[in-house]
PDB file of N, CA and C in Angstrom:
ATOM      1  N   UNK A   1     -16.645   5.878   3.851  1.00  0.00           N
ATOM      2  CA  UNK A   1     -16.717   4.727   3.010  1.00  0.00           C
ATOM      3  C   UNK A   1     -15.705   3.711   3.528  1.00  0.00           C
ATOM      4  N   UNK A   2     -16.199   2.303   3.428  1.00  0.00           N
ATOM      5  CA  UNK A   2     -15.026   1.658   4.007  1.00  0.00           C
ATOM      6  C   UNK A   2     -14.914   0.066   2.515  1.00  0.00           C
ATOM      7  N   UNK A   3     -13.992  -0.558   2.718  1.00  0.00           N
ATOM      8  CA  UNK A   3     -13.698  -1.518   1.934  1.00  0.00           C
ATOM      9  C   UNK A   3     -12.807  -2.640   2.512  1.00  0.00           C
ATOM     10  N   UNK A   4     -13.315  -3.741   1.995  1.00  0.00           N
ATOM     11  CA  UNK A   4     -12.547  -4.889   2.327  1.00  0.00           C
ATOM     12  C   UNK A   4     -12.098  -5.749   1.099  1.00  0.00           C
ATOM     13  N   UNK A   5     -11.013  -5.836   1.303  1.00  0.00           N
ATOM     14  CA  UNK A   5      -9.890  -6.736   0.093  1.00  0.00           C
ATOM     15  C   UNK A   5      -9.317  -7.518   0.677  1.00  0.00           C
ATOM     16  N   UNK A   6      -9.127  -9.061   0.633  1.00  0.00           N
ATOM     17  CA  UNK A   6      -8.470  -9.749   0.743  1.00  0.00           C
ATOM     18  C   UNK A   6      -7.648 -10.858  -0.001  1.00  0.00           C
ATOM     19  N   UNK A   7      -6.034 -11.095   0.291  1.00  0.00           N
ATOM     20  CA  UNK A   7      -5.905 -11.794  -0.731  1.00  0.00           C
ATOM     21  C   UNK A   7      -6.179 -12.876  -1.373  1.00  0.00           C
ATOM     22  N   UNK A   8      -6.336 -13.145  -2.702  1.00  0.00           N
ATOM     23  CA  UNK A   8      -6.328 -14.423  -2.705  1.00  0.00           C
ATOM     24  C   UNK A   8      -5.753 -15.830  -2.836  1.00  0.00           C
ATOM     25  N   UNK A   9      -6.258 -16.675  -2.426  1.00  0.00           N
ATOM     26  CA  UNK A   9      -5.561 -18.278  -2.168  1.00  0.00           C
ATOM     27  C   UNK A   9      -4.906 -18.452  -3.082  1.00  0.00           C
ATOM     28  N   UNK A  10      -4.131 -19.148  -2.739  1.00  0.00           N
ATOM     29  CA  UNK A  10      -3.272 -19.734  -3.959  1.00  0.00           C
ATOM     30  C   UNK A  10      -3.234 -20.867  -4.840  1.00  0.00           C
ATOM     31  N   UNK A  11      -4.718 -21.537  -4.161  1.00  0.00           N
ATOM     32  CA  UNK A  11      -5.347 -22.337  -5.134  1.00  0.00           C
ATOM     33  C   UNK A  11      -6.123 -21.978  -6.280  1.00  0.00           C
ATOM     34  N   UNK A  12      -6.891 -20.648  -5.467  1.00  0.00           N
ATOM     35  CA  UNK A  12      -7.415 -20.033  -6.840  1.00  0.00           C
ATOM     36  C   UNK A  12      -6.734 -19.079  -7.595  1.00  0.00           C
ATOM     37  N   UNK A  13      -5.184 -19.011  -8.134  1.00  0.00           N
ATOM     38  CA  UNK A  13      -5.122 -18.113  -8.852  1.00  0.00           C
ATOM     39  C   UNK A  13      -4.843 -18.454 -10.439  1.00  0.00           C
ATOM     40  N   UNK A  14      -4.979 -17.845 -11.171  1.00  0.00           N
ATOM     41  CA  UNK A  14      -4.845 -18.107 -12.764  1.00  0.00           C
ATOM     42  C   UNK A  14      -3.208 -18.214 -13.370  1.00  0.00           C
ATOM     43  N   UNK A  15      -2.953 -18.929 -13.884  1.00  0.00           N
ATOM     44  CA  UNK A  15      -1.911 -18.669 -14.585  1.00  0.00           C
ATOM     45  C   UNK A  15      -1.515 -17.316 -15.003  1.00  0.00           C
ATOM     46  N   UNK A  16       0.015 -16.553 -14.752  1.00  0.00           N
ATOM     47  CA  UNK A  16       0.458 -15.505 -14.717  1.00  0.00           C
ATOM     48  C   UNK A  16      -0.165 -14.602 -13.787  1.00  0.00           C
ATOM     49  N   UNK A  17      -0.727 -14.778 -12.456  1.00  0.00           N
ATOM     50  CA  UNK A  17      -1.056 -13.864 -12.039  1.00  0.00           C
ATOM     51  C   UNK A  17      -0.442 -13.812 -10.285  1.00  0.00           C
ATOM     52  N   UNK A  18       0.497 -12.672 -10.215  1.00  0.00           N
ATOM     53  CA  UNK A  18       1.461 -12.403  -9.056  1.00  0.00           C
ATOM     54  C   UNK A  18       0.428 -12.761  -7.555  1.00  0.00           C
ATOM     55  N   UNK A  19       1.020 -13.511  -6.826  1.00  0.00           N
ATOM     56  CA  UNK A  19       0.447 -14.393  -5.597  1.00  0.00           C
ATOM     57  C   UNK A  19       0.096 -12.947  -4.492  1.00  0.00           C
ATOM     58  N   UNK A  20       1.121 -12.218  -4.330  1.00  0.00           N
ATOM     59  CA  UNK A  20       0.864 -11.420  -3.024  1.00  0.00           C
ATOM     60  C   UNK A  20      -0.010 -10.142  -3.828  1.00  0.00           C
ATOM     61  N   UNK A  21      -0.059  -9.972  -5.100  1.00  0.00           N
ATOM     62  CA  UNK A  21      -0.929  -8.810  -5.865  1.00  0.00           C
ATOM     63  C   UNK A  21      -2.145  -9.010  -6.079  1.00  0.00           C
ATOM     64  N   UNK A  22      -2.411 -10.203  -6.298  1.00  0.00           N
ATOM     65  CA  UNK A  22      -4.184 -10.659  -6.684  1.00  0.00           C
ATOM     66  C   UNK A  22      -4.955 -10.513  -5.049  1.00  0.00           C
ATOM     67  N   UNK A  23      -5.546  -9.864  -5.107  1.00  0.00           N
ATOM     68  CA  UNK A  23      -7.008  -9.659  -4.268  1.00  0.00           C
ATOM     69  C   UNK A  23      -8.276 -10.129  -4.726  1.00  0.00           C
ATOM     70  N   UNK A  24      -9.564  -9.939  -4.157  1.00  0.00           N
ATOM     71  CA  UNK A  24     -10.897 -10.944  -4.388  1.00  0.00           C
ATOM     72  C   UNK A  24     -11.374  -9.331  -4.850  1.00  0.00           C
ATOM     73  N   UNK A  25     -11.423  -7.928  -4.385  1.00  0.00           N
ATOM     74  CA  UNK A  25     -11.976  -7.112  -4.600  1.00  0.00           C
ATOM     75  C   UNK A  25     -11.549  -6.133  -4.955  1.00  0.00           C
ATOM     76  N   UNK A  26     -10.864  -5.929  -6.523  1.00  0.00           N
ATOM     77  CA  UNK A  26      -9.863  -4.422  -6.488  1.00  0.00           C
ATOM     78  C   UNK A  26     -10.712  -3.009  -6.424  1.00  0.00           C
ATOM     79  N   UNK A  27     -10.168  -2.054  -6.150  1.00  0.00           N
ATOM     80  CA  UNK A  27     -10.453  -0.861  -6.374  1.00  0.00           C
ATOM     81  C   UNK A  27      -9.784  -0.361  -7.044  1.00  0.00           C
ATOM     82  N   UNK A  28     -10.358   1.267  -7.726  1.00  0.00           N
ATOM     83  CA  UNK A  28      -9.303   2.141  -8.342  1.00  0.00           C
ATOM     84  C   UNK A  28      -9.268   3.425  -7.178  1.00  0.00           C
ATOM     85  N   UNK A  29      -8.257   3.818  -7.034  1.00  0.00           N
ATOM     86  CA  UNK A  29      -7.840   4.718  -6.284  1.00  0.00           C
ATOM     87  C   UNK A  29      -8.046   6.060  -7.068  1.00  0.00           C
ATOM     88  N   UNK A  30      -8.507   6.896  -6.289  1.00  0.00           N
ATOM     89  CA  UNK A  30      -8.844   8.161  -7.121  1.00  0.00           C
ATOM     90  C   UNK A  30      -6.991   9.202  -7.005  1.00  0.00           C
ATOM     91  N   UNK A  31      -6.681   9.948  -8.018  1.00  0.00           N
ATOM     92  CA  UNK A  31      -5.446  10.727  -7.952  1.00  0.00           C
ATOM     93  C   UNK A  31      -5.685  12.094  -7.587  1.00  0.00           C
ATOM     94  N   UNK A  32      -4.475  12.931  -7.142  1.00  0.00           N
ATOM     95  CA  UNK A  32      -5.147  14.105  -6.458  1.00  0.00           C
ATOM     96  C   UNK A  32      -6.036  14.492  -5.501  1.00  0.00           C
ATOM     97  N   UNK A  33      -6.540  13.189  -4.604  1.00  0.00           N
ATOM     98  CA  UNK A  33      -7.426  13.335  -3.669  1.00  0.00           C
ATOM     99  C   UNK A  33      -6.582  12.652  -2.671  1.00  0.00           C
ATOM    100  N   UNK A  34      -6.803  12.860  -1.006  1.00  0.00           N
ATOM    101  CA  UNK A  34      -6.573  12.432  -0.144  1.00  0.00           C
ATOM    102  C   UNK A  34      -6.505  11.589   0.020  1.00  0.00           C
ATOM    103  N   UNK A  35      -6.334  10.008   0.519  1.00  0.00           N
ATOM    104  CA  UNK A  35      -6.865   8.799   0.167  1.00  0.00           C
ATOM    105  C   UNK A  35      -6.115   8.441   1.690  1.00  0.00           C
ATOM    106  N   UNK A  36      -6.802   7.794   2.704  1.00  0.00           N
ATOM    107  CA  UNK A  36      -6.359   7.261   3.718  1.00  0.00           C
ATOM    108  C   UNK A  36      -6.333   5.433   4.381  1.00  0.00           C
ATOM    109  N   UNK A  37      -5.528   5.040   4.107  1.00  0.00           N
ATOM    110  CA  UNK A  37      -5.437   3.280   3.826  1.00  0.00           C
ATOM    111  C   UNK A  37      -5.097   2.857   4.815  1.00  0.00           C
ATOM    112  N   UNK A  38      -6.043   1.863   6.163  1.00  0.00           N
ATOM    113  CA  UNK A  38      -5.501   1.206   7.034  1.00  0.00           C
ATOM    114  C   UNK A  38      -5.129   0.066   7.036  1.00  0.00           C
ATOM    115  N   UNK A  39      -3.920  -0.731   7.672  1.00  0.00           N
ATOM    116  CA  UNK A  39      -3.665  -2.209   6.925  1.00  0.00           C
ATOM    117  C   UNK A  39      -3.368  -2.709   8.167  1.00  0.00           C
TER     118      UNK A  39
END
């Protein structure tokens, strides 16, 4: 499975919402499982 997230602009973000934390596509990460993240 693969995924793409990128962040978003800083034109589009909403009031109260952290600049380098907001992404266009979140996921939830599963717990207790392996999980391998390339960046």
């Amino acid at each position: 499975m693969s995924f793409d997230s990128y962040i978003t602009p800083t034109i589009d973000l909403l009031p109260g919402q952290l600049r380098l934390l907001e992404v266009d596509n979140r996921i939830i990460v599963p717990i207790n499982a392996p999980v391998r993240v390339l960046i």
